[in-house]
Protein backbone atom coordinates (compact mmCIF):
# COMPACT_ATOMS: atom_id res chain seq x y z
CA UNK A 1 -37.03 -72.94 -2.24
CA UNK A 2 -36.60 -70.27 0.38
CA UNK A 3 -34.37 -67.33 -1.20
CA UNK A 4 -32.86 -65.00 1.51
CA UNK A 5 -31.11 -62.23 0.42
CA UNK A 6 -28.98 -59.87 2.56
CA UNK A 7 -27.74 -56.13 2.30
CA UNK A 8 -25.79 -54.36 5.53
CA UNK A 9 -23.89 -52.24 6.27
CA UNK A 10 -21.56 -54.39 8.36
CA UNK A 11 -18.49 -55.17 6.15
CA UNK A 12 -16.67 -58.33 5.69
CA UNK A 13 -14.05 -57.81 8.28
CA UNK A 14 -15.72 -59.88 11.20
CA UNK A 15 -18.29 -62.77 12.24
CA UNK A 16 -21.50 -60.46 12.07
CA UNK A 17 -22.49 -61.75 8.23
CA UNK A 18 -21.07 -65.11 9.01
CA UNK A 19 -23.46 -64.86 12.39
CA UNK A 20 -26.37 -63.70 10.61
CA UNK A 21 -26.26 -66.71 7.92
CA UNK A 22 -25.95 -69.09 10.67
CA UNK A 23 -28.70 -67.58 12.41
CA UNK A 24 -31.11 -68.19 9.53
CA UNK A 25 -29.57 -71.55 8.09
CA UNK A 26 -30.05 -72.16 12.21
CA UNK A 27 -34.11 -71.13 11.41
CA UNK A 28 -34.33 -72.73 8.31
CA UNK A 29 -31.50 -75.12 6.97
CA UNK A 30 -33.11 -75.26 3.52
CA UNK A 31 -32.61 -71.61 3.22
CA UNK A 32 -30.49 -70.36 0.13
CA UNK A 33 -28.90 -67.09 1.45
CA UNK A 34 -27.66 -64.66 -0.76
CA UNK A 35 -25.27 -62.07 0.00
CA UNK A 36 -26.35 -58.87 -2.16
CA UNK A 37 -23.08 -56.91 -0.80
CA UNK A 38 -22.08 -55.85 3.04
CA UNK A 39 -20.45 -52.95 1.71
CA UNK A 40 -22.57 -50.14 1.80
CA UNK A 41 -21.26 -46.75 3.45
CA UNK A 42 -22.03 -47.37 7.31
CA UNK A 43 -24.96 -45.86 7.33
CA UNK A 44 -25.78 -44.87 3.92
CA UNK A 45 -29.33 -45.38 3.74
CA UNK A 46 -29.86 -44.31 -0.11
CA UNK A 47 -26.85 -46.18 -0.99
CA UNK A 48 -29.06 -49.44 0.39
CA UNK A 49 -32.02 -48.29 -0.88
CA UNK A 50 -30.48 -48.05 -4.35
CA UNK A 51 -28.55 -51.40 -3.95
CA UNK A 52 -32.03 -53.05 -3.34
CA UNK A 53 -33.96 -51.38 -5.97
CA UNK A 54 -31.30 -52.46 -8.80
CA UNK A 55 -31.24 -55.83 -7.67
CA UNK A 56 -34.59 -57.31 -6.26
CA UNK A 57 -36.35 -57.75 -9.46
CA UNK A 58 -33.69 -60.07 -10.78
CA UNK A 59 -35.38 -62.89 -7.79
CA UNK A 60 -37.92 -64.94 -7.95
CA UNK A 61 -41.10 -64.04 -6.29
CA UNK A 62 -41.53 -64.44 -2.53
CA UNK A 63 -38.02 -63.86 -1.96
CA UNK A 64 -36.78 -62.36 1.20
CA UNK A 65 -34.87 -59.11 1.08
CA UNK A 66 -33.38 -58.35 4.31
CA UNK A 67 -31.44 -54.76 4.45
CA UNK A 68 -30.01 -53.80 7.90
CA UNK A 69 -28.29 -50.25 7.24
CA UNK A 70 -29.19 -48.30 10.71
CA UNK A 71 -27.48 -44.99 11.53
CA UNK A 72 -28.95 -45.39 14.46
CA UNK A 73 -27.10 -48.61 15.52
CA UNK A 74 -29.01 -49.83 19.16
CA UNK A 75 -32.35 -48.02 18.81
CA UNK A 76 -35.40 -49.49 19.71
CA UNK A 77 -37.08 -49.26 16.09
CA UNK A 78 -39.02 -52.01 14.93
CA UNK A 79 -39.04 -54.19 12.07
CA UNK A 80 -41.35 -54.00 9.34
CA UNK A 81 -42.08 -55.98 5.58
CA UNK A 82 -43.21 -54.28 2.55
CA UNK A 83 -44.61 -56.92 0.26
CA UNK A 84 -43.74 -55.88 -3.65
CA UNK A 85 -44.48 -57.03 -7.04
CA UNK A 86 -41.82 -59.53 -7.43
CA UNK A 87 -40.81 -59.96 -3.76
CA UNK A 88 -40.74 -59.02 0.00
CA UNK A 89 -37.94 -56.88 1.80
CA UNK A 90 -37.53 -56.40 5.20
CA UNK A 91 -36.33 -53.57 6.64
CA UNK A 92 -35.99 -51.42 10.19
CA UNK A 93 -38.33 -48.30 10.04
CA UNK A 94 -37.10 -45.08 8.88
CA UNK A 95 -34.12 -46.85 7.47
CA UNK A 96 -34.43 -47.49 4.21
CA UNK A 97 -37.02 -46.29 1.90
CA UNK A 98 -37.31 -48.02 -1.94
CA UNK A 99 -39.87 -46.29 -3.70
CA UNK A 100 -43.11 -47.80 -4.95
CA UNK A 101 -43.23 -50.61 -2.41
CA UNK A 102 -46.42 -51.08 -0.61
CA UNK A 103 -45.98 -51.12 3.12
CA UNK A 104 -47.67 -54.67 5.03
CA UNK A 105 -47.07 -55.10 8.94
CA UNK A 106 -44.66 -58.50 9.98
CA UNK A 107 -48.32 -59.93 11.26
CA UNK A 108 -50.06 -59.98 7.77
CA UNK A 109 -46.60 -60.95 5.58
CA UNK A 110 -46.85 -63.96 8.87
CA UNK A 111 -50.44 -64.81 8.50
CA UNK A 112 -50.24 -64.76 4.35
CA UNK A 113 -47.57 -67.47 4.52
C-alpha cells in the first residue's frame, strides 16, 4: 500500500487540501492519504518540522511525508526527498529542516523505486 501523508500550512478553510488529495488519488488511486494536520502557523517552519518529527515514526516504512510550509509562497525553490530510517519526506528546500535525516536528490528516491 502506498501511504501519503500530508503537513501544510494551508488551513482547512478552502479547496487547496481537498485539491492536493485529488491531485494524488488523480496520480495514484490506490493511494491512502493521510492528513497529519493543515494547521501549522503560516509559515512556521519549526512548528512543521516538529509536527513531522513526532509523527513519522509511527508509519510504516516507505511512506511518503509531504510538508509544504513555505514563507516564501511563489519562489522558484525546488523540491527535494530525504530518505530516513523508517520513511521518506518530501519537502521544498530551505523549508523545513528535521534533524538526522539524510538528504537523497528526487532522481535517486525515483530510480530506487
Amino acid at each position: 500500500m502506498n501511504i501519503i501523508t500530508l503537513t501544510t500550512d494551508f488551513g482547512t478553510a478552502d479547496w487547496f487540501v481537498g485539491s492536493m488529495n485529488g491531485v494524488i488519488l488523480g496520480i495514484n488511486p490506490q493511494a491512502a492519504v493521510v492528513d497529519v494536520t493543515h494547521e501549522i502557523p503560516s509559515g512556521d517552519i519549526r512548528a512543521a518540522a516538529f509536527a513531522l518529527l513526532v509523527c513519522y515514526r509511527c508509519f510504516p516504512q516507505d511512506t511518503i511525508h509531504v510538508a509544504v510550509v513555505d514563507p516564501g509562497v511563489g519562489s522558484s525553490r525546488a523540491a527535494i526527498a530525504k530518505r530516513m530510517q523508517a520513511s521518506t519526506a518530501t519537502r521544498a528546500v530551505q523549508a523545513i529542516a528535521v534533524p538526522s535525516m539524510p538528504r537523497i536528490s528526487i532522481s535517486q528516491y525515483t530510480a530506487a523505486r
